[in-house]
N, C-alpha and C. Protein backbone atom coordinates (compact mmCIF):
# COMPACT_ATOMS: atom_id res chain seq x y z
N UNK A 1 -10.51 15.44 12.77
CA UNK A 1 -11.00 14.08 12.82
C UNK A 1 -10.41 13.36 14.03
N UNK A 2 -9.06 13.37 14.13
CA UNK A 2 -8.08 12.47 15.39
C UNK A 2 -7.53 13.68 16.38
N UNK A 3 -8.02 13.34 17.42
CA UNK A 3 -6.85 14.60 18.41
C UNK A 3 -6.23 14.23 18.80
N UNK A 4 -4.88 14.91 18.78
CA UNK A 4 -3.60 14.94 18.61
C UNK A 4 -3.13 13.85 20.04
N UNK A 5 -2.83 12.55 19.99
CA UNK A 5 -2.65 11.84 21.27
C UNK A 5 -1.71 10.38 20.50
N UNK A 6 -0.36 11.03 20.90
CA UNK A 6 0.73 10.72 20.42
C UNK A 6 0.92 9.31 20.79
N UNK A 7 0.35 8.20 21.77
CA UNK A 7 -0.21 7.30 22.30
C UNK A 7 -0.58 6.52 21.24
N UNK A 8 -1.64 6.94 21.53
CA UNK A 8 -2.84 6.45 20.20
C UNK A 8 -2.71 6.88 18.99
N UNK A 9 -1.62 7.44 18.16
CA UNK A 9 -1.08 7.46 16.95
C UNK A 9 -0.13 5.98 16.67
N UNK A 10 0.69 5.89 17.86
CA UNK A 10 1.61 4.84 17.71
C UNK A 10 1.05 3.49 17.89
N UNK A 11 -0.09 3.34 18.76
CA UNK A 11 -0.47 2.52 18.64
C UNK A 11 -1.49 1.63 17.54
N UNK A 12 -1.87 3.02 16.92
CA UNK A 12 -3.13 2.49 15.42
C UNK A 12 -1.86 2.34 14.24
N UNK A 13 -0.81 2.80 14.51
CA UNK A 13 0.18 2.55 13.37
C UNK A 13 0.83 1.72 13.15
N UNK A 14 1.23 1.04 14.59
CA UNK A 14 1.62 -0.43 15.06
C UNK A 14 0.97 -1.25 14.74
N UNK A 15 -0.22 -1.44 14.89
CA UNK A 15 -1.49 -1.93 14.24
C UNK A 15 -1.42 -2.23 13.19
N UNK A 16 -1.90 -0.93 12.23
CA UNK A 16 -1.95 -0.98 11.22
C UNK A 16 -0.70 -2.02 10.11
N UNK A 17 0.49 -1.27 10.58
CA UNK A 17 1.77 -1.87 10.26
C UNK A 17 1.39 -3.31 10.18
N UNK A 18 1.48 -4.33 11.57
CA UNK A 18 1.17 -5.68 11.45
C UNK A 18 -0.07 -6.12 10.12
N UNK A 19 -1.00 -5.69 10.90
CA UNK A 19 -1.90 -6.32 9.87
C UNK A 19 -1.49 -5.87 8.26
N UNK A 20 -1.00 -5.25 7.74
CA UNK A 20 -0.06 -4.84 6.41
C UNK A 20 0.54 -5.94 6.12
N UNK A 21 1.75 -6.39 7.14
CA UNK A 21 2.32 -7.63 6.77
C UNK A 21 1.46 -9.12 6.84
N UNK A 22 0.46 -8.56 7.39
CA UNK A 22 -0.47 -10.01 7.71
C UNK A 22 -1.02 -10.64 6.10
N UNK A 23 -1.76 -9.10 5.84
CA UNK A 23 -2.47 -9.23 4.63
C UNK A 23 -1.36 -9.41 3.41
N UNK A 24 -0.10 -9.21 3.31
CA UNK A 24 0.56 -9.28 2.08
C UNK A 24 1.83 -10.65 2.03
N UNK A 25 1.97 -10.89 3.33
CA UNK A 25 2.84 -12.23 3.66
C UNK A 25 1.69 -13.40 3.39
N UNK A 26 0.41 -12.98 3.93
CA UNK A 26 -0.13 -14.58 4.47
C UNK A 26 -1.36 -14.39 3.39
N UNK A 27 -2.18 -13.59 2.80
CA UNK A 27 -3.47 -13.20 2.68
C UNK A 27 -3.41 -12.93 1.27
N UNK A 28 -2.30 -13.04 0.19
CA UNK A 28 -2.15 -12.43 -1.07
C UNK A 28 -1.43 -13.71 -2.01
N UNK A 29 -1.67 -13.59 -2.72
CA UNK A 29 -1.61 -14.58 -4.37
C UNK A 29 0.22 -14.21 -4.69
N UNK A 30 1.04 -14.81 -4.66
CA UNK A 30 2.37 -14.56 -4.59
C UNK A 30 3.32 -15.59 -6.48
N UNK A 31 4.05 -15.11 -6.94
CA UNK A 31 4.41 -15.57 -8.09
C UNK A 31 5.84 -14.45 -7.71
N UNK A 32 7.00 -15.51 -8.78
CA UNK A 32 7.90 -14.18 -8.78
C UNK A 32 7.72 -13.13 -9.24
N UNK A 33 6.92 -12.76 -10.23
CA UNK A 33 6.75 -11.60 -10.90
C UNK A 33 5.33 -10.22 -10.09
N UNK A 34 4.35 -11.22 -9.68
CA UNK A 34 3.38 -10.43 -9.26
C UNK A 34 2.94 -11.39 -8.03
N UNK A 35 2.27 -10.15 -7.18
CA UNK A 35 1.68 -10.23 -5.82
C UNK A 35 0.08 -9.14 -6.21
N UNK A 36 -1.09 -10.80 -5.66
CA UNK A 36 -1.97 -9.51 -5.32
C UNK A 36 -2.55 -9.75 -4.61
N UNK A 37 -2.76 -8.95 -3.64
CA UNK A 37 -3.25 -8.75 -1.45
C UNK A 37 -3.78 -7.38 -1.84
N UNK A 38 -3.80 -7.35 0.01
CA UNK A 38 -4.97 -6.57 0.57
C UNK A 38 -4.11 -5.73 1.11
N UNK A 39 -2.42 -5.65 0.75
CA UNK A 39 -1.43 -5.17 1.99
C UNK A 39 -1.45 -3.54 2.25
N UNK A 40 -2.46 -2.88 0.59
CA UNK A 40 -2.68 -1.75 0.70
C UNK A 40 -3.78 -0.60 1.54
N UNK A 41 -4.90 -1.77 1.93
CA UNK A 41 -5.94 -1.11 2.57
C UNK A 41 -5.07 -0.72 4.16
N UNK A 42 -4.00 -0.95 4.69
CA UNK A 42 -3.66 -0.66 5.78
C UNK A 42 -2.99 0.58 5.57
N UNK A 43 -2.21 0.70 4.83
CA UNK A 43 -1.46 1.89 3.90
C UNK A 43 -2.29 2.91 3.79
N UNK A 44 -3.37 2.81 3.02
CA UNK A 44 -4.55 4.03 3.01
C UNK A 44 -4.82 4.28 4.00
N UNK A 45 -5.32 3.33 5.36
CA UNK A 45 -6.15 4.07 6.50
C UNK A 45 -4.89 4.94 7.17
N UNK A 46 -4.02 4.64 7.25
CA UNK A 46 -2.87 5.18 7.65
C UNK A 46 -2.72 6.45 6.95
N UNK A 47 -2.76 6.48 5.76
CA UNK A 47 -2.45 7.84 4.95
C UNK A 47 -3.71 8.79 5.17
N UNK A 48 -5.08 8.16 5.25
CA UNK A 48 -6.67 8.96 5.70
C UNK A 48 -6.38 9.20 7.08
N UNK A 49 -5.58 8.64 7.83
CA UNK A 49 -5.84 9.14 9.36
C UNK A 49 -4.75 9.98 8.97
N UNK A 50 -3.43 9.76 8.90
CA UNK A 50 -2.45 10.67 9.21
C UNK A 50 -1.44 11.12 8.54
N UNK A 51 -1.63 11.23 7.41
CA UNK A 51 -1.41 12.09 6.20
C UNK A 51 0.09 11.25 5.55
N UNK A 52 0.67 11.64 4.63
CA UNK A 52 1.56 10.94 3.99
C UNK A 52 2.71 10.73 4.29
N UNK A 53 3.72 11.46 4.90
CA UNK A 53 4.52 10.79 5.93
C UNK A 53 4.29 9.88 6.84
N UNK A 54 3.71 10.01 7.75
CA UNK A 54 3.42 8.59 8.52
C UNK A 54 2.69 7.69 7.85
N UNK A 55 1.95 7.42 6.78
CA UNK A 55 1.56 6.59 5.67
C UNK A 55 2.44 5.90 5.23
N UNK A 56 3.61 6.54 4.77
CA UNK A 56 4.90 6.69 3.72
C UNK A 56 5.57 5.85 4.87
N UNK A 57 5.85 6.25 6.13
CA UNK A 57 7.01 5.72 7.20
C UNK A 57 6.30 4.50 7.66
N UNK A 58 5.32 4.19 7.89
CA UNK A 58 4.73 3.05 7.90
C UNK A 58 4.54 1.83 7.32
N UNK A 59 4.43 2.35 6.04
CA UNK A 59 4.41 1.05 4.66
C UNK A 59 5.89 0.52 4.26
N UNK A 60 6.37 1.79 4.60
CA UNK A 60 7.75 1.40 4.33
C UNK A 60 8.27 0.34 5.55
N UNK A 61 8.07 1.07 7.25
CA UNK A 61 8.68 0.19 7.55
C UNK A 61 7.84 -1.74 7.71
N UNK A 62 6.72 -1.79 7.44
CA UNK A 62 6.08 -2.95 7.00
C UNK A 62 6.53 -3.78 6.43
N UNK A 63 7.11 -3.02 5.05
CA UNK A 63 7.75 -3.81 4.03
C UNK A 63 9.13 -4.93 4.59
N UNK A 64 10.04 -3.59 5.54
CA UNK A 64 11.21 -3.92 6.29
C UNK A 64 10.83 -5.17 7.12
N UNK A 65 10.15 -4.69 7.84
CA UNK A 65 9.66 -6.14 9.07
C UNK A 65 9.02 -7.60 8.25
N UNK A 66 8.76 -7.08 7.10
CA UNK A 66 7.98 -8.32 6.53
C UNK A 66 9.13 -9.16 5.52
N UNK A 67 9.88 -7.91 5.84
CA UNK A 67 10.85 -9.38 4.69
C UNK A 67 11.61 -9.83 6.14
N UNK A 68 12.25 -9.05 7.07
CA UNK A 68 13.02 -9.54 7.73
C UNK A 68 12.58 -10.86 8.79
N UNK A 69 11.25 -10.53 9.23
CA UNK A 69 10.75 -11.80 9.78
C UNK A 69 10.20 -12.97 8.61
N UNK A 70 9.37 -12.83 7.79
CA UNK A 70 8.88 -13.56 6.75
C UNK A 70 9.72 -13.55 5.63
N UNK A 71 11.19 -13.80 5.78
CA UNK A 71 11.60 -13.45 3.82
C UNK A 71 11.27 -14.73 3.16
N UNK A 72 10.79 -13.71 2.05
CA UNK A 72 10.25 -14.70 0.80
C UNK A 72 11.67 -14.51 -0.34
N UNK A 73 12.45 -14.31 -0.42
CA UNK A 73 14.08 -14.08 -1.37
C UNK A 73 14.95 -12.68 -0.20
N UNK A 74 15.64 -12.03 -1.27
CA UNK A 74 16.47 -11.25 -1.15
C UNK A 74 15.40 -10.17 -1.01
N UNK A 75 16.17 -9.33 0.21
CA UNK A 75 16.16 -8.24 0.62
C UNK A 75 16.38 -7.03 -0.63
N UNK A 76 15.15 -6.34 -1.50
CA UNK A 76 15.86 -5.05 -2.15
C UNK A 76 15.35 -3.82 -1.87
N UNK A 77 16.16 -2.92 -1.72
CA UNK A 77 15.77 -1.49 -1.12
C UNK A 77 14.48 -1.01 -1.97
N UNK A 78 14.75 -1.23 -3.30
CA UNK A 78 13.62 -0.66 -4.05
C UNK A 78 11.94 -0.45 -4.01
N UNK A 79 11.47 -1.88 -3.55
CA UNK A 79 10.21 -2.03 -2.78
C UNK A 79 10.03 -1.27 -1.79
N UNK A 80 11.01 -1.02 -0.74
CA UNK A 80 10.56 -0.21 0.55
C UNK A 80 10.11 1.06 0.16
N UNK A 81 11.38 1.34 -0.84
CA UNK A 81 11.03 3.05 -1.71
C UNK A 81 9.52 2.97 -2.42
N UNK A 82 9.06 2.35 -2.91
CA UNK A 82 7.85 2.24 -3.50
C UNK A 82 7.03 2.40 -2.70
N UNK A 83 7.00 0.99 -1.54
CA UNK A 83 6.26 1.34 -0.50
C UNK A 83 5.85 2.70 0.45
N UNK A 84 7.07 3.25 0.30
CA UNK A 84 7.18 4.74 1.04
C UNK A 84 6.36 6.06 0.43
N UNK A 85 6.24 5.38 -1.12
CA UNK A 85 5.79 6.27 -2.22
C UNK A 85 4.55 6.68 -1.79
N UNK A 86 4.06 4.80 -2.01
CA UNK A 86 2.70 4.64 -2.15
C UNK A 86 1.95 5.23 -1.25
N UNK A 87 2.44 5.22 0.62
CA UNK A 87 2.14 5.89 1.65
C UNK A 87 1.92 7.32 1.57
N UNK A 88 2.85 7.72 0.52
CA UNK A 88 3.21 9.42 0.37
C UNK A 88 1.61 9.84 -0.53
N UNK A 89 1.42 8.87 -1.63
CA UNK A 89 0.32 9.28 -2.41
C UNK A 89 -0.83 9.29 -1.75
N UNK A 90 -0.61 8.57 -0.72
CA UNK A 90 -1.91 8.07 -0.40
C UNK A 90 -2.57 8.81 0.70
N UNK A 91 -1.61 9.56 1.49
CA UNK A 91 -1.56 10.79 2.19
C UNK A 91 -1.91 11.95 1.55
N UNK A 92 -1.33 12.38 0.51
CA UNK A 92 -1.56 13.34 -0.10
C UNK A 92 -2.67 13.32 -0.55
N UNK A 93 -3.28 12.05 -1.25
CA UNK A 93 -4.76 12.38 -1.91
C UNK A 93 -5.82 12.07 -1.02
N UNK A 94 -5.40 11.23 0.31
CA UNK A 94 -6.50 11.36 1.59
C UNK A 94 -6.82 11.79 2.41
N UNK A 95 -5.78 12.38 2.91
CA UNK A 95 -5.80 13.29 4.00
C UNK A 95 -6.41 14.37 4.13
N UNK A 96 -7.79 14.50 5.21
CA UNK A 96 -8.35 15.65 5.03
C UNK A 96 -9.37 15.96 4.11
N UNK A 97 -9.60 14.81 3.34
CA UNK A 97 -10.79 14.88 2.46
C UNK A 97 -11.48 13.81 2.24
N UNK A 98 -12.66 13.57 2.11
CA UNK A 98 -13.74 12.77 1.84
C UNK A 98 -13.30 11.78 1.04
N UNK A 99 -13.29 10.92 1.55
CA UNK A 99 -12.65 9.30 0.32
C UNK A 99 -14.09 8.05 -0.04
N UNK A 100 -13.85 8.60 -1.43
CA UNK A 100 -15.14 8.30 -2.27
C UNK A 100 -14.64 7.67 -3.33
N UNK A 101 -15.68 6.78 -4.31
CA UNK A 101 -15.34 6.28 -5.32
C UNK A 101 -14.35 7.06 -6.26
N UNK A 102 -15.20 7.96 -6.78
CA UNK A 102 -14.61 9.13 -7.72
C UNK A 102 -13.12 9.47 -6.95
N UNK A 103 -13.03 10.36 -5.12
CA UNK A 103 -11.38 10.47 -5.28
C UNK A 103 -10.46 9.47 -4.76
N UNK A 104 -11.22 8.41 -5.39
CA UNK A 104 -10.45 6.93 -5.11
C UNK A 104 -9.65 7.07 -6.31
N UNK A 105 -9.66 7.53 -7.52
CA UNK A 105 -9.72 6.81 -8.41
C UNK A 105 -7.78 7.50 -8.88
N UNK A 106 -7.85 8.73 -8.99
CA UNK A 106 -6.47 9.41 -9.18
C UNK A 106 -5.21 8.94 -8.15
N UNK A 107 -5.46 8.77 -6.88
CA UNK A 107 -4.31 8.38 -6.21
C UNK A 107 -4.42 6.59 -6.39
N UNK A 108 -5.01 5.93 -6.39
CA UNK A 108 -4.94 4.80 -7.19
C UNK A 108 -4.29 4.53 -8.63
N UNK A 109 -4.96 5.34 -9.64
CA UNK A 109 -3.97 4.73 -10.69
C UNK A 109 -2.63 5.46 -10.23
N UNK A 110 -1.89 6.59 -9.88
CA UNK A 110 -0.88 6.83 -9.76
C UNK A 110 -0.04 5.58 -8.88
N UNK A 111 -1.00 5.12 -8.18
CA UNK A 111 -0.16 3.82 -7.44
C UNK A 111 -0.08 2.41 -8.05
N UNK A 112 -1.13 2.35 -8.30
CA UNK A 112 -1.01 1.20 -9.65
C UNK A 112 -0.13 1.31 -11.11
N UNK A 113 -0.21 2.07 -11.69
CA UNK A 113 0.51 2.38 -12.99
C UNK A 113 1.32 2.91 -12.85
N UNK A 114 1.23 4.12 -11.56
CA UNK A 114 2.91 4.51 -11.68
C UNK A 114 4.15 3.71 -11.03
N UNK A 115 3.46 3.84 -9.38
CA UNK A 115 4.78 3.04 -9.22
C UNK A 115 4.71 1.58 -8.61
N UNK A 116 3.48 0.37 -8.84
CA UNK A 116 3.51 -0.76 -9.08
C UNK A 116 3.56 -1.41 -10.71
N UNK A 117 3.23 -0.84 -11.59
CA UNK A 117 3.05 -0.89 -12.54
C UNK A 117 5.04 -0.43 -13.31
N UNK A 118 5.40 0.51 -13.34
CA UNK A 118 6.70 1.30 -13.89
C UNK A 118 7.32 1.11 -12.69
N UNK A 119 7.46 1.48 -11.49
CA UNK A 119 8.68 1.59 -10.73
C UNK A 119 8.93 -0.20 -10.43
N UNK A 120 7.81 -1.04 -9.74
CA UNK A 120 8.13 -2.04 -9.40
C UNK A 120 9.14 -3.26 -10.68
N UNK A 121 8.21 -2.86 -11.71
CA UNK A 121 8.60 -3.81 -13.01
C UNK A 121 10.64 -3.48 -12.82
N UNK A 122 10.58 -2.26 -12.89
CA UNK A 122 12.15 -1.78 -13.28
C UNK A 122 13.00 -2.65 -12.06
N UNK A 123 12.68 -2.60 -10.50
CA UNK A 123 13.10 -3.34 -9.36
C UNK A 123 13.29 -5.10 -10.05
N UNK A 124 12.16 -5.86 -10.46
CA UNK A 124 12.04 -6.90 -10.56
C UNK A 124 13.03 -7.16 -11.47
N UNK A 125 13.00 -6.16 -12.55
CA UNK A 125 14.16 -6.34 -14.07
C UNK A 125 15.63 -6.31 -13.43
N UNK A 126 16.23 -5.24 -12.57
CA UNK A 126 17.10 -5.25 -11.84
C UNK A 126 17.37 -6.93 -10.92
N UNK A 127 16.37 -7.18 -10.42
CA UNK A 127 17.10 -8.37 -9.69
C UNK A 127 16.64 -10.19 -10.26
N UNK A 128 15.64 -9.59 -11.80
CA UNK A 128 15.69 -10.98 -12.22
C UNK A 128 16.65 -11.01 -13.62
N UNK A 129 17.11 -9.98 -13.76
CA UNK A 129 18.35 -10.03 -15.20
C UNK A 129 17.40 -10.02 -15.81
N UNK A 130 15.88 -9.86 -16.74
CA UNK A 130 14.98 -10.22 -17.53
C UNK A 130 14.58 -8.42 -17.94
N UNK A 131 14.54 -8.47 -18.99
CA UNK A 131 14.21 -7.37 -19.96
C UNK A 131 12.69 -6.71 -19.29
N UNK A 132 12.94 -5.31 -19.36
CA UNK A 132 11.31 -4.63 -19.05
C UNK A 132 10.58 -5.26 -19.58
N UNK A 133 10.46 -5.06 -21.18
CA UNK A 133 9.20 -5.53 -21.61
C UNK A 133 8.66 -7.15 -21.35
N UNK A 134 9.89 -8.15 -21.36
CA UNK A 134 9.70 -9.33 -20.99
C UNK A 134 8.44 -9.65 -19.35
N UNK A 135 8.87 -8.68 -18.53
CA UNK A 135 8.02 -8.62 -17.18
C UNK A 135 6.78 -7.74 -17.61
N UNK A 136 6.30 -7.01 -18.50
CA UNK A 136 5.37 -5.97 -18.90
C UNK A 136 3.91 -6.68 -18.89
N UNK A 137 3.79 -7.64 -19.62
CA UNK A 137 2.50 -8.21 -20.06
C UNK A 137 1.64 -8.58 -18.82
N UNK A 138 2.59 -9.59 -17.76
CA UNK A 138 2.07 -9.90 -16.52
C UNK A 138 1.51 -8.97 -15.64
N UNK A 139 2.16 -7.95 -15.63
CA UNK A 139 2.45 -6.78 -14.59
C UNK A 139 1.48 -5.95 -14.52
N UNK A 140 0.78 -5.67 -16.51
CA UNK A 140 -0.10 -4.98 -16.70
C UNK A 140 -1.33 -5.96 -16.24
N UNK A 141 -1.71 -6.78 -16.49
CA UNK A 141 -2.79 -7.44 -16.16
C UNK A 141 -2.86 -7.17 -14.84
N UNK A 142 -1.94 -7.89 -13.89
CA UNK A 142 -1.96 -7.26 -12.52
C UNK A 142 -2.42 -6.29 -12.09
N UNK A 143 -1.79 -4.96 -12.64
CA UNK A 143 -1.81 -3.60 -12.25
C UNK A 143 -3.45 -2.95 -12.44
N UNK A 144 -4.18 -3.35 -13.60
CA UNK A 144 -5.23 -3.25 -13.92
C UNK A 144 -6.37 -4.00 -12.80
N UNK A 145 -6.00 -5.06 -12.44
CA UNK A 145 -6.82 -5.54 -11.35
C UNK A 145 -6.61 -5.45 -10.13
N UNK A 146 -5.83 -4.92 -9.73
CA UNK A 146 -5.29 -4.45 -8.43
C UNK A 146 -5.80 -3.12 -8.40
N UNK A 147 -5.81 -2.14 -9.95
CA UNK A 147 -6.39 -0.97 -9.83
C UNK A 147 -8.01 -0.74 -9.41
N UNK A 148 -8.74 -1.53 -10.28
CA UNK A 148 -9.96 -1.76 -9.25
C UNK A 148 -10.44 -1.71 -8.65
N UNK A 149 -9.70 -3.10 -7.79
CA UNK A 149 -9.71 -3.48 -6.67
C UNK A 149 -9.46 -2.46 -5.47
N UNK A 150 -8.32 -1.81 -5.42
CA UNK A 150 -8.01 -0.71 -4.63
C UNK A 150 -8.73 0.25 -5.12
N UNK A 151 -8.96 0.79 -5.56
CA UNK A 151 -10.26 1.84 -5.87
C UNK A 151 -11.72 1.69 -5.51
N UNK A 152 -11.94 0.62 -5.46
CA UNK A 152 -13.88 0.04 -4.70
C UNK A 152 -13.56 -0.26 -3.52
N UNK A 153 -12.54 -0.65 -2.69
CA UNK A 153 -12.17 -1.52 -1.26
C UNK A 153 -11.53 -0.63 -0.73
N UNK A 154 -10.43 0.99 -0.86
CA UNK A 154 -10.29 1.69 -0.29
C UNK A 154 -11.40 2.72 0.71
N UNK A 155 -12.31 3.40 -0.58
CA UNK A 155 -13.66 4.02 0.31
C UNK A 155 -14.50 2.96 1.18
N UNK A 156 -14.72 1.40 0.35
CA UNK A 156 -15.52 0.80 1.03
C UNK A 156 -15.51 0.46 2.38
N UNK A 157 -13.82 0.25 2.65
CA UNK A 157 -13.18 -0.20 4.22
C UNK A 157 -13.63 1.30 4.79
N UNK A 158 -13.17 1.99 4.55
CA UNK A 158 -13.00 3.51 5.39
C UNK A 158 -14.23 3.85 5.51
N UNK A 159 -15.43 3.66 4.66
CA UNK A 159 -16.43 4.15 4.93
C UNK A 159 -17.83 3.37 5.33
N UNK A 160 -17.66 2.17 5.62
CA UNK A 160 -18.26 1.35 6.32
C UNK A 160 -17.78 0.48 7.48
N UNK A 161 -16.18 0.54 7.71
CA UNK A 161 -15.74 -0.08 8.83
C UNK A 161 -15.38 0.93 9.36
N UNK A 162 -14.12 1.50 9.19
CA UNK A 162 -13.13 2.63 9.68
C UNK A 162 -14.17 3.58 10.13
N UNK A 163 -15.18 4.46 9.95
CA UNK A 163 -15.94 5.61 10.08
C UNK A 163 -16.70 5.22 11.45
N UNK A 164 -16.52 3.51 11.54
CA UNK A 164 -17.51 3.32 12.44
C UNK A 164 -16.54 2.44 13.90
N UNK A 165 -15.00 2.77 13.78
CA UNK A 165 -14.63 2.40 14.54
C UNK A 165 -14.24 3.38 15.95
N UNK A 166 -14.08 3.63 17.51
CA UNK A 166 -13.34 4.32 17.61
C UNK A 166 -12.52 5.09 17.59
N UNK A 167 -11.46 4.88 17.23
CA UNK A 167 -10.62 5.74 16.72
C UNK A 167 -10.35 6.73 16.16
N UNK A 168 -11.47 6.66 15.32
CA UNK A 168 -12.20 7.58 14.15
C UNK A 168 -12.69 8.38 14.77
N UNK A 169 -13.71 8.43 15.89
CA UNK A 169 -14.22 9.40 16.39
C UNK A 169 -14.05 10.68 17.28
């Protein structure tokens, strides 16, 4: 799909990266408990172009730059790890294969339910003193509409914008 032009890797990742923090600092519904943006469609094209490490090293460092220029509280490692996850899944289930409704749907809930849904809740419990289940009810509602959401708007970006951009070709 991309030939190998180490240039133009760093530069669609740089890219990508910003607009990540664009969409999840400026562009997303914010509460202490839940966030819901767009900060993931940059994450995926990243993981569909260039597989889950640089997905993973990307989101992660997003996360880094976005608290350190934009902090919204305290700095916790845990999010970046998530973030890094989510890059990793998202690599693994895009890379190299056709991204469609249907294989939207498995690396999505694993990112939604597993680790926005279970890993994030446990982070939030850690730094708000407040019981799992106490954060659970919100989280699930969230997680469920964020699941969706990222499941119809992942293929839709990639396969009506992204397919038709440069880069791509």
């Amino acid at each position: 799909m991309l030939k190998k032009n180490n240039t133009l890797r760093l530069v669609v990742m740089a890219f990508m990266i910003a607009i990540s923090i664009v969409l999840t600092r400026f562009c997303s519904i914010n509460t202490p408990i839940v966030r819901i943006g767009f900060g993931f469609l940059p994450c995926a094209i990243m993981g569909i172009m260039y597989g889950p490490l640089w997905a993973g090293a990307g989101y992660a460092i997003a996360d880094i730059l976005g608290m350190v220029i934009f902090p919204n509280g305290a700095y916790f490692p845990g999010f970046t790890l998530t973030a890094f996850l989510t890059g990793l899944v998202y690599g693994f289930f895009y890379r190299n294969r056709e991204v469609t409704l249907k294989s939207s749907i498995l690396p999505n809930a694993i990112v939604s339910f597993g680790l926005n849904l279970i890993l994030d809740t446990v982070w939030l419990m850690i730094l708000m003193g407040q019981g799992f289940l106490a954060l659970l009810p919100a989280r699930i509602v969230k997680c469920a509409i964020m699941f969706v959401i990222q499941t119809a708007m992942i293929p839709l970006v990639w396969n009506k914008i992204m397919l038709k951009t440069p880069i791509t070709q």
